[in-house]
C-alpha atoms as a PDB file:
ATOM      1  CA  UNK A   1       3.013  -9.058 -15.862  1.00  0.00           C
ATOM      2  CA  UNK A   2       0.879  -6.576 -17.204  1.00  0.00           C
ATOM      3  CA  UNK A   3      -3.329  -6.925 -17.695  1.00  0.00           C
ATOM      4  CA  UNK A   4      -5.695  -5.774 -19.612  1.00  0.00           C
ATOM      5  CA  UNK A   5      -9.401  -5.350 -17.989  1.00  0.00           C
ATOM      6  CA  UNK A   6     -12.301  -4.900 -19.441  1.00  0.00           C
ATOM      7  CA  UNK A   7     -14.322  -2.241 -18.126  1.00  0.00           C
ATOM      8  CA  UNK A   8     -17.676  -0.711 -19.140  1.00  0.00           C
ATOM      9  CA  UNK A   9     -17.779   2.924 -19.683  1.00  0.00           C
ATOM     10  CA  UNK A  10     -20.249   4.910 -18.083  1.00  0.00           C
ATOM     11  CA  UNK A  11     -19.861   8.417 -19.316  1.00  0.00           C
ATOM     12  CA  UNK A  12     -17.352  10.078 -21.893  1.00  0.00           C
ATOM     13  CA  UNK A  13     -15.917  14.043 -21.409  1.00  0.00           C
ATOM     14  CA  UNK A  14     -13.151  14.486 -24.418  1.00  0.00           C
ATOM     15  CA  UNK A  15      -9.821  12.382 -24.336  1.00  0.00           C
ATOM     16  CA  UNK A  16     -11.152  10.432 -21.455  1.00  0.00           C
ATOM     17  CA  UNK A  17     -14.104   7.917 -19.831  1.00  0.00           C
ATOM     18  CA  UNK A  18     -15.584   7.223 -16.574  1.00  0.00           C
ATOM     19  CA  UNK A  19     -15.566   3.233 -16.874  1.00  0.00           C
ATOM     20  CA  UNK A  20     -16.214   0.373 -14.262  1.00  0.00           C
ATOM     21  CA  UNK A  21     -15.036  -2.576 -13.601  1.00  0.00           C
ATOM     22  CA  UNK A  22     -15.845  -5.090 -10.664  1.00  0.00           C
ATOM     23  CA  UNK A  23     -17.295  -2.581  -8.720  1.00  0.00           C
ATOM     24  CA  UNK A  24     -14.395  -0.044  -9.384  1.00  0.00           C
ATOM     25  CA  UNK A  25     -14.190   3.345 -11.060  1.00  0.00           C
ATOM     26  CA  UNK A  26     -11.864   4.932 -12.757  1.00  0.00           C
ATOM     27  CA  UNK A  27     -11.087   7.764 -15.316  1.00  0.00           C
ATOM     28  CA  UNK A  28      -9.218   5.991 -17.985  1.00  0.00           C
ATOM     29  CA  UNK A  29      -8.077   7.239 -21.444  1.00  0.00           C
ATOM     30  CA  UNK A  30      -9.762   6.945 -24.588  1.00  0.00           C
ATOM     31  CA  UNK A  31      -7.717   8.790 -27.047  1.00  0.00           C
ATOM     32  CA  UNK A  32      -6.424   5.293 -28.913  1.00  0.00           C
ATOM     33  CA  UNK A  33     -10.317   4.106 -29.335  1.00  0.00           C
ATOM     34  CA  UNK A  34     -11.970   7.679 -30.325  1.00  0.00           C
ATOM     35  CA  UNK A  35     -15.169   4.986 -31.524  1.00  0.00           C
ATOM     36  CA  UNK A  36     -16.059   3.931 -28.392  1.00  0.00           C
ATOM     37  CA  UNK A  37     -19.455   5.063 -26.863  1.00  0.00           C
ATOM     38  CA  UNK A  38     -21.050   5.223 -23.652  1.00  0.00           C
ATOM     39  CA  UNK A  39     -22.376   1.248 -22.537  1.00  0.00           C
ATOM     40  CA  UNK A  40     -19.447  -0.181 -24.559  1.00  0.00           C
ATOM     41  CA  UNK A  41     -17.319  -2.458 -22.933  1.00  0.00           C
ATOM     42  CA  UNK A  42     -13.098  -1.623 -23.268  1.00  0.00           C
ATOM     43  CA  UNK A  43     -10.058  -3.388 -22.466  1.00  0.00           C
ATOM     44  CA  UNK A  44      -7.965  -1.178 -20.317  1.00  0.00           C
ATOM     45  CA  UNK A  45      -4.527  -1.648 -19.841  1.00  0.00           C
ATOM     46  CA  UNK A  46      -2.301   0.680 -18.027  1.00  0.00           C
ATOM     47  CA  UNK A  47      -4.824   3.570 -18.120  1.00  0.00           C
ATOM     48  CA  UNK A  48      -6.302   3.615 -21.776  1.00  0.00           C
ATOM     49  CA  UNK A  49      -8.636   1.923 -23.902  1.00  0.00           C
ATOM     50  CA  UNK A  50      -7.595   0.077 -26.313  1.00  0.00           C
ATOM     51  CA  UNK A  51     -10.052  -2.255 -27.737  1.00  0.00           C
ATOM     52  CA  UNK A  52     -13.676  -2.545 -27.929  1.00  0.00           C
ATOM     53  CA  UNK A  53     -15.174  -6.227 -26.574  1.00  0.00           C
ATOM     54  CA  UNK A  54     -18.254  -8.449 -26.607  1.00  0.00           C
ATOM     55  CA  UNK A  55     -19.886  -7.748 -23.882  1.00  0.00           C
ATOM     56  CA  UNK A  56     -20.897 -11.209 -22.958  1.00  0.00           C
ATOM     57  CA  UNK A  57     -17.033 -11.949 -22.945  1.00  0.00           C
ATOM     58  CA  UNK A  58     -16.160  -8.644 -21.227  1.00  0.00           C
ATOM     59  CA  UNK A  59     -18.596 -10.717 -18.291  1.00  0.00           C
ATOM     60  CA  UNK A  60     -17.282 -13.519 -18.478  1.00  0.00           C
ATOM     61  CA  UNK A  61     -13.592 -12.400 -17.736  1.00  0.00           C
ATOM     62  CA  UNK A  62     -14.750 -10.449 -15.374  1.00  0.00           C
ATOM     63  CA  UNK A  63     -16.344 -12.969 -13.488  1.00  0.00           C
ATOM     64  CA  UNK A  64     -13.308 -15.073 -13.989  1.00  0.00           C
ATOM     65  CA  UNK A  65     -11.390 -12.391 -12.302  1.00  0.00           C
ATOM     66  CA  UNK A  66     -13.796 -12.134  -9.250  1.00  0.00           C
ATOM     67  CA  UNK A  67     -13.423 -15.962  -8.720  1.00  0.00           C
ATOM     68  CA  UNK A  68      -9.552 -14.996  -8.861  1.00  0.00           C
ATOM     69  CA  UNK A  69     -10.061 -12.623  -6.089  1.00  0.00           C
ATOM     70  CA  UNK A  70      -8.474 -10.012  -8.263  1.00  0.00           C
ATOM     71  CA  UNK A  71     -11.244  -7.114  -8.645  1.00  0.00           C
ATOM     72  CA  UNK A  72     -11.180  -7.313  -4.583  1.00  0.00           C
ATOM     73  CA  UNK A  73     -10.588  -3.624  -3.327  1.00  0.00           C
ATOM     74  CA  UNK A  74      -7.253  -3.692  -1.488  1.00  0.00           C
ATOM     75  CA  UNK A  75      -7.092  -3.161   2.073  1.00  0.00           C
ATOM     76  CA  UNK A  76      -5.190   0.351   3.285  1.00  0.00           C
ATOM     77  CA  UNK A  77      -2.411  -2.455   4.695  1.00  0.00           C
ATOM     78  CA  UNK A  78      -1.879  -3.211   0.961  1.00  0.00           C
ATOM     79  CA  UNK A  79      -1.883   0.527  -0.446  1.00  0.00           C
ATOM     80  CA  UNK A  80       0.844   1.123   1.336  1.00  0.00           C
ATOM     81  CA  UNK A  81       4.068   1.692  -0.277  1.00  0.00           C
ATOM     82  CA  UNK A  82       6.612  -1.078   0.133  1.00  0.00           C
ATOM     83  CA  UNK A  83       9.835  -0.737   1.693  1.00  0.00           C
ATOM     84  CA  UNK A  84      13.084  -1.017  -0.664  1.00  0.00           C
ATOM     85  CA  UNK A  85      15.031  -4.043   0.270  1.00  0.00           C
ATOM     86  CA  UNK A  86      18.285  -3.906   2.086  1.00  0.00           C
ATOM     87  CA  UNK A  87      21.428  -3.744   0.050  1.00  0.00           C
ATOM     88  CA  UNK A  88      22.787  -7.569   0.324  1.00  0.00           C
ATOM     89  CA  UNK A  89      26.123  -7.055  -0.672  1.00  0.00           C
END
């Protein structure tokens, strides 16, 4: 299942934004939303913007999402790749 996050963007160079979310940064793209400015909040999904959100309800989702767990940075036990499975047959 695929997510969209809203994120806050912090700074804009071109095609693309430095946004935040839960404590995390990343470069995303903004080339779908060329409107958005620097403080608004985005939904992000799969590396671009592509909406522009309240942000009291960008807040609240991302508060939801803390209470989740799911903004929690990963561990380097959970960046690692994962083994393909064994053929069964």
């Amino acid at each position: 299942m695929c997510l969209a996050v809203p994120a806050k963007i912090l700074s804009i160079e071109g095609p693309q934004a430095r946004v935040e979310f839960g404590g995390v940064r990343r470069t995303i793209s903004v080339q779908l939303l060329p409107e958005a400015r620097v403080g608004d909040y985005v939904l992000v999904h799969t590396g671009f913007a592509i909406s522009i959100v309240d942000p009291e309800e960008a807040e609240i989702t991302l508060n939801l999402l803390r209470e989740m767990g799911d903004l929690d940075p990963l561990s380097p036990d959970e960046m690692q790749p994962v083994k393909p499975r064994q053929d069964l047959s």
